[in-house]
N, C-alpha and C. Protein backbone atom coordinates (compact mmCIF):
# COMPACT_ATOMS: atom_id res chain seq x y z
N UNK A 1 -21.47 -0.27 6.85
CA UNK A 1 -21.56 -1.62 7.31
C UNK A 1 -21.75 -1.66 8.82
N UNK A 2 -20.99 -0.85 9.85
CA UNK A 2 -21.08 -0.55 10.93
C UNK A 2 -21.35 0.75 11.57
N UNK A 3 -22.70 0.46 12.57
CA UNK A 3 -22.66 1.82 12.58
C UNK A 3 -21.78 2.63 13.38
N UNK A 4 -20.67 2.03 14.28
CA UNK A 4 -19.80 2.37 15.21
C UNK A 4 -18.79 1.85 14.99
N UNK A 5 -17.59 2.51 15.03
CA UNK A 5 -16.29 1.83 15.03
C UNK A 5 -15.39 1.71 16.02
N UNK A 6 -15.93 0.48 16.78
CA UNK A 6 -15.37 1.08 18.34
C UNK A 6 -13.93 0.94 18.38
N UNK A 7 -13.27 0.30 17.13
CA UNK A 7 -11.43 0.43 17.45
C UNK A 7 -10.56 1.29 16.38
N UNK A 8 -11.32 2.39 16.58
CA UNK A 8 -11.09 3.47 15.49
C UNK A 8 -10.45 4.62 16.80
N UNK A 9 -9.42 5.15 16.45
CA UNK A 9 -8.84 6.08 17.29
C UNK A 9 -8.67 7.12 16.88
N UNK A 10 -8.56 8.47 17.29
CA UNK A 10 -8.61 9.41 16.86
C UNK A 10 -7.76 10.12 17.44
N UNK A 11 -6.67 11.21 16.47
CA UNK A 11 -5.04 11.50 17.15
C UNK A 11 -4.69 12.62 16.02
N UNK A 12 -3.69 13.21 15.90
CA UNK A 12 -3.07 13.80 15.37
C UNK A 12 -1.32 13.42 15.11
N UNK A 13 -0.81 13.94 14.54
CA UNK A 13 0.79 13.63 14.20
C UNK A 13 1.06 14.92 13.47
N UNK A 14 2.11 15.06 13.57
CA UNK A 14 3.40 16.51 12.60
C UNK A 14 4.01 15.67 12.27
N UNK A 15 3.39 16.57 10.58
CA UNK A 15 4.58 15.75 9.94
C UNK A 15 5.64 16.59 8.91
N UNK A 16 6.97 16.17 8.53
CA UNK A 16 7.83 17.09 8.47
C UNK A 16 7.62 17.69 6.98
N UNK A 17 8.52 18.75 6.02
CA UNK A 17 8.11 18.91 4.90
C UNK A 17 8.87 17.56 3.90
N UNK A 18 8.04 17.44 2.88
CA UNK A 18 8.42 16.39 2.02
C UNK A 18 8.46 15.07 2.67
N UNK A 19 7.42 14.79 3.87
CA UNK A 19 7.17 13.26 4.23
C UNK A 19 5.45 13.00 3.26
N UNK A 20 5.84 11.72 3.07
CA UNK A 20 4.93 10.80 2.01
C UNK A 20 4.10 9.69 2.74
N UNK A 21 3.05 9.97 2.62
CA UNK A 21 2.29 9.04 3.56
C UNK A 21 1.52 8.48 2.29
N UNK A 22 1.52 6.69 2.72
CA UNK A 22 0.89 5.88 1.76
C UNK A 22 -0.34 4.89 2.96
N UNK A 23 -1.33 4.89 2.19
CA UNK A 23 -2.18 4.13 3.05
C UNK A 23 -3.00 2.96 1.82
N UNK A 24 -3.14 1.93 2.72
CA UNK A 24 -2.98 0.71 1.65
C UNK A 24 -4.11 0.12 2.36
N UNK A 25 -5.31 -1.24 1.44
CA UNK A 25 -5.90 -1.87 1.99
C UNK A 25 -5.06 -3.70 2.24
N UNK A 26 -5.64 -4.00 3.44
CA UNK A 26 -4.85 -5.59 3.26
C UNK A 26 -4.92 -6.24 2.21
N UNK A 27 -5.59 -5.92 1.31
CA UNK A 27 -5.40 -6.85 -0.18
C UNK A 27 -4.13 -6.59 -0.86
N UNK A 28 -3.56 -5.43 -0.46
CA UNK A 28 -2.04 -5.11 -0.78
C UNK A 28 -0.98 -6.12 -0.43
N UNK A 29 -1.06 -6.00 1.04
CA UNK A 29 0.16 -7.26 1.68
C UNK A 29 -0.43 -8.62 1.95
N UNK A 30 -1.29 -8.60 1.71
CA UNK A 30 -2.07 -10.11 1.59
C UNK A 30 -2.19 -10.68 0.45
N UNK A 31 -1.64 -10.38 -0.62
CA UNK A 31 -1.65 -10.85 -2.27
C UNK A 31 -1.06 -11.78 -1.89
N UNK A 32 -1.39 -12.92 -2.33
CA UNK A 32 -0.39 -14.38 -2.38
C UNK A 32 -0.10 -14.76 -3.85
N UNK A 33 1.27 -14.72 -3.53
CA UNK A 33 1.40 -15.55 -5.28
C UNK A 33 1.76 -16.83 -5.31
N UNK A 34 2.09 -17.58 -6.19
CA UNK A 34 1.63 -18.79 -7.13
C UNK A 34 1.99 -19.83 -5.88
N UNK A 35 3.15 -19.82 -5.18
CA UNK A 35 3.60 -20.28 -3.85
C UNK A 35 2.91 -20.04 -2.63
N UNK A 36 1.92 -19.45 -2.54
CA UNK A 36 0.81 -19.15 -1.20
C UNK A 36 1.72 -18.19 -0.42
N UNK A 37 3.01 -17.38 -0.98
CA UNK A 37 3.28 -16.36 0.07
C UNK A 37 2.73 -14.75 -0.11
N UNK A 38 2.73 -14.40 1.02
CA UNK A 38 2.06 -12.91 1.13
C UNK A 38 3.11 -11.94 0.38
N UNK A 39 2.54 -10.89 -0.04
CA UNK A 39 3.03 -9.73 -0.70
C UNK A 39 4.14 -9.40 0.65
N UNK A 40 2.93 -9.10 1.79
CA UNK A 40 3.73 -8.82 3.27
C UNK A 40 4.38 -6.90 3.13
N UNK A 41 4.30 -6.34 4.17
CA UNK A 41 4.63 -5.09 4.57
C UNK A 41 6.04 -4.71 4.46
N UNK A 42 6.81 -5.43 4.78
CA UNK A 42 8.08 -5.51 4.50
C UNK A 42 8.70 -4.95 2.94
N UNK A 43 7.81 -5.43 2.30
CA UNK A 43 8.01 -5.98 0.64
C UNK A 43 7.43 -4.21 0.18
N UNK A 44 6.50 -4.03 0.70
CA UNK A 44 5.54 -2.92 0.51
C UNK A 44 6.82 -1.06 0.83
N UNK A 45 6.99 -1.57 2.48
CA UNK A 45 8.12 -0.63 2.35
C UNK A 45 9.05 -0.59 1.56
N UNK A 46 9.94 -1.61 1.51
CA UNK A 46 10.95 -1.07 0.49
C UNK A 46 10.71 -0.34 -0.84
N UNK A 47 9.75 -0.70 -1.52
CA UNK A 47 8.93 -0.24 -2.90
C UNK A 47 8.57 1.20 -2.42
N UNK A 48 7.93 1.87 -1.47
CA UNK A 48 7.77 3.29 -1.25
C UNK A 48 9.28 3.29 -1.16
N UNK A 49 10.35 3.14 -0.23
CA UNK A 49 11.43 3.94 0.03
C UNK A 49 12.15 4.00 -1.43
N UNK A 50 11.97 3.01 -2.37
CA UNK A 50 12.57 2.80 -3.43
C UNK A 50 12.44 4.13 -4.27
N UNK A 51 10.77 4.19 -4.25
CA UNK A 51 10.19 5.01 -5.31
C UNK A 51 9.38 6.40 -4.96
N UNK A 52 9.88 6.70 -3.74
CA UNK A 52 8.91 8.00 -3.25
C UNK A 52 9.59 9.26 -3.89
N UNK A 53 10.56 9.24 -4.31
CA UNK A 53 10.75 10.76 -4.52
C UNK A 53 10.15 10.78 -5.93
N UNK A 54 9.44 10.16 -6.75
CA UNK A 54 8.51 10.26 -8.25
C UNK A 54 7.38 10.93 -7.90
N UNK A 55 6.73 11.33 -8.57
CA UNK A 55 5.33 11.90 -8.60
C UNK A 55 4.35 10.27 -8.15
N UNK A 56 3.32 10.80 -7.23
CA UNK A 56 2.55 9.47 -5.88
C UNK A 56 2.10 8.95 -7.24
N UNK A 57 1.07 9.23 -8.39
CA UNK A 57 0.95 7.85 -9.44
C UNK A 57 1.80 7.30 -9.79
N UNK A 58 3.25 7.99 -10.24
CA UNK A 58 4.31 7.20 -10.70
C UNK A 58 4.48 6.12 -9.70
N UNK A 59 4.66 6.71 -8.49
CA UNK A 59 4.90 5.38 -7.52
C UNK A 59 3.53 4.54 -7.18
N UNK A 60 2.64 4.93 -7.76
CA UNK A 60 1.81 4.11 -7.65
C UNK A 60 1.64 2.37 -8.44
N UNK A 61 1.48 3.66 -9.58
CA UNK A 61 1.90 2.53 -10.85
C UNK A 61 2.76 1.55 -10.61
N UNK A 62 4.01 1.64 -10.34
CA UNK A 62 5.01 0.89 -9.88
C UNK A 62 4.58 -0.25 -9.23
N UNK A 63 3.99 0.38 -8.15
CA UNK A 63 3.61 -0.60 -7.00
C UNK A 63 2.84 -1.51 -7.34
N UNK A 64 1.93 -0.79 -8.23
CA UNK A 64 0.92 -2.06 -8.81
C UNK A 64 1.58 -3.26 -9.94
N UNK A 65 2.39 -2.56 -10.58
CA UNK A 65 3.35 -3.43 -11.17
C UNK A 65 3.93 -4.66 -10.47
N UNK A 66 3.97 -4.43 -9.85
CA UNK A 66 4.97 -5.08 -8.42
C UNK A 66 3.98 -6.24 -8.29
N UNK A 67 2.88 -6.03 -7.81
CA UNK A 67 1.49 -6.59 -7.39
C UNK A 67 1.24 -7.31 -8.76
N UNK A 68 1.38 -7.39 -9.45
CA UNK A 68 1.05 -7.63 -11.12
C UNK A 68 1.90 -9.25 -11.38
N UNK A 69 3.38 -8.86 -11.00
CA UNK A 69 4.47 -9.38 -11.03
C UNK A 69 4.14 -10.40 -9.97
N UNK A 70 4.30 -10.00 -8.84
CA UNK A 70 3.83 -11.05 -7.24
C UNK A 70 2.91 -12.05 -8.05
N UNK A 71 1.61 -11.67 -7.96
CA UNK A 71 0.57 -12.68 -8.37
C UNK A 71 0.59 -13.65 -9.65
N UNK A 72 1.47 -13.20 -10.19
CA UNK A 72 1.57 -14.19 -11.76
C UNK A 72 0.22 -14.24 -12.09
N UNK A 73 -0.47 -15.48 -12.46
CA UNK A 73 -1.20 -15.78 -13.20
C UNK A 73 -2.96 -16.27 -12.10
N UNK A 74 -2.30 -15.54 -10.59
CA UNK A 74 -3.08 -16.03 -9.68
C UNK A 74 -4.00 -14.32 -9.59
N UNK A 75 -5.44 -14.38 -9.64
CA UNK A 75 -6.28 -13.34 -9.62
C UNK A 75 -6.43 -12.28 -7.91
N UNK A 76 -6.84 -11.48 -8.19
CA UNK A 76 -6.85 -10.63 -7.17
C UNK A 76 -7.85 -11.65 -6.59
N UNK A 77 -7.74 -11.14 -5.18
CA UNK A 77 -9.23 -12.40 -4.38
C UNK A 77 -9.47 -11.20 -3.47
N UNK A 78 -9.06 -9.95 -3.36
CA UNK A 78 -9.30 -8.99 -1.71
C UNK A 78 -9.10 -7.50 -2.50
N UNK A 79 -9.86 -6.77 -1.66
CA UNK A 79 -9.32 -5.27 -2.26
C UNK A 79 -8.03 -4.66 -2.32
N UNK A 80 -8.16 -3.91 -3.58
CA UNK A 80 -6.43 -3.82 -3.24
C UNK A 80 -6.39 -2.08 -3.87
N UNK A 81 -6.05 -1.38 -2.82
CA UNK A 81 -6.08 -0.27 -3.21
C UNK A 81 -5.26 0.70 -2.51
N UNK A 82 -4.43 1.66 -3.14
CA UNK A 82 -3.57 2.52 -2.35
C UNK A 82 -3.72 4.23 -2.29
N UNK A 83 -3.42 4.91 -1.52
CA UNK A 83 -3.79 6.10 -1.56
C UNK A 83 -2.16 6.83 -0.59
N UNK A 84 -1.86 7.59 -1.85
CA UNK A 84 -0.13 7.98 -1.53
C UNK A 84 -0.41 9.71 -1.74
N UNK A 85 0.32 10.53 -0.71
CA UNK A 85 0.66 11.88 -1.07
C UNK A 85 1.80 12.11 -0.17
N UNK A 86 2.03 13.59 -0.81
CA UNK A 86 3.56 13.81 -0.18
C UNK A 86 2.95 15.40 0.28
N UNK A 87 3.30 15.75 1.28
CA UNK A 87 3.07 16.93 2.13
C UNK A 87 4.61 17.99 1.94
N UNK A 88 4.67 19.17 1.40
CA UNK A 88 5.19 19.93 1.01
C UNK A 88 5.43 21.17 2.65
């Protein structure tokens, strides 16, 4: 879509053994359900801290459950997609 991403940064981090990194699109914390409120980041952490020590689909699944539950009967409108691993 772009051919440059000029607010794209580029870095490194250490990270320790058995940390779980989840990366999410805003259609995740931007789900609004039936009341117009956001899923929100907040909501998002606790659900990893809840469920990280499962295998990353198990906690995936979950999460989408969650997302399932949030939205009731109101349709996805944004991408919603997560990408979870745990570094050994």
């Amino acid at each position: 879509m772009l051919e440059d991403l000029p607010f794209l940064k580029v870095g490194s981090i250490q990270l320790e053994p058995n940390s779980t990194l989840v990366m999410y699109t805003d259609g995740i914390i931007e789900l609004e359900n039936e009341k117009n409120e956001f899923f929100e980041l907040d909501r998002l952490i606790k659900l990893v801290h809840n469920y990280y020590p499962l295998k990353m689909e198990d906690m995936n699944n979950i999460i989408f459950s969650k997302l399932d539950e949030w939205r009731a009967s109101r349709n996805y409108v944004d991408d919603t997609a997560i990408f979870s691993c745990r570094f050994f």
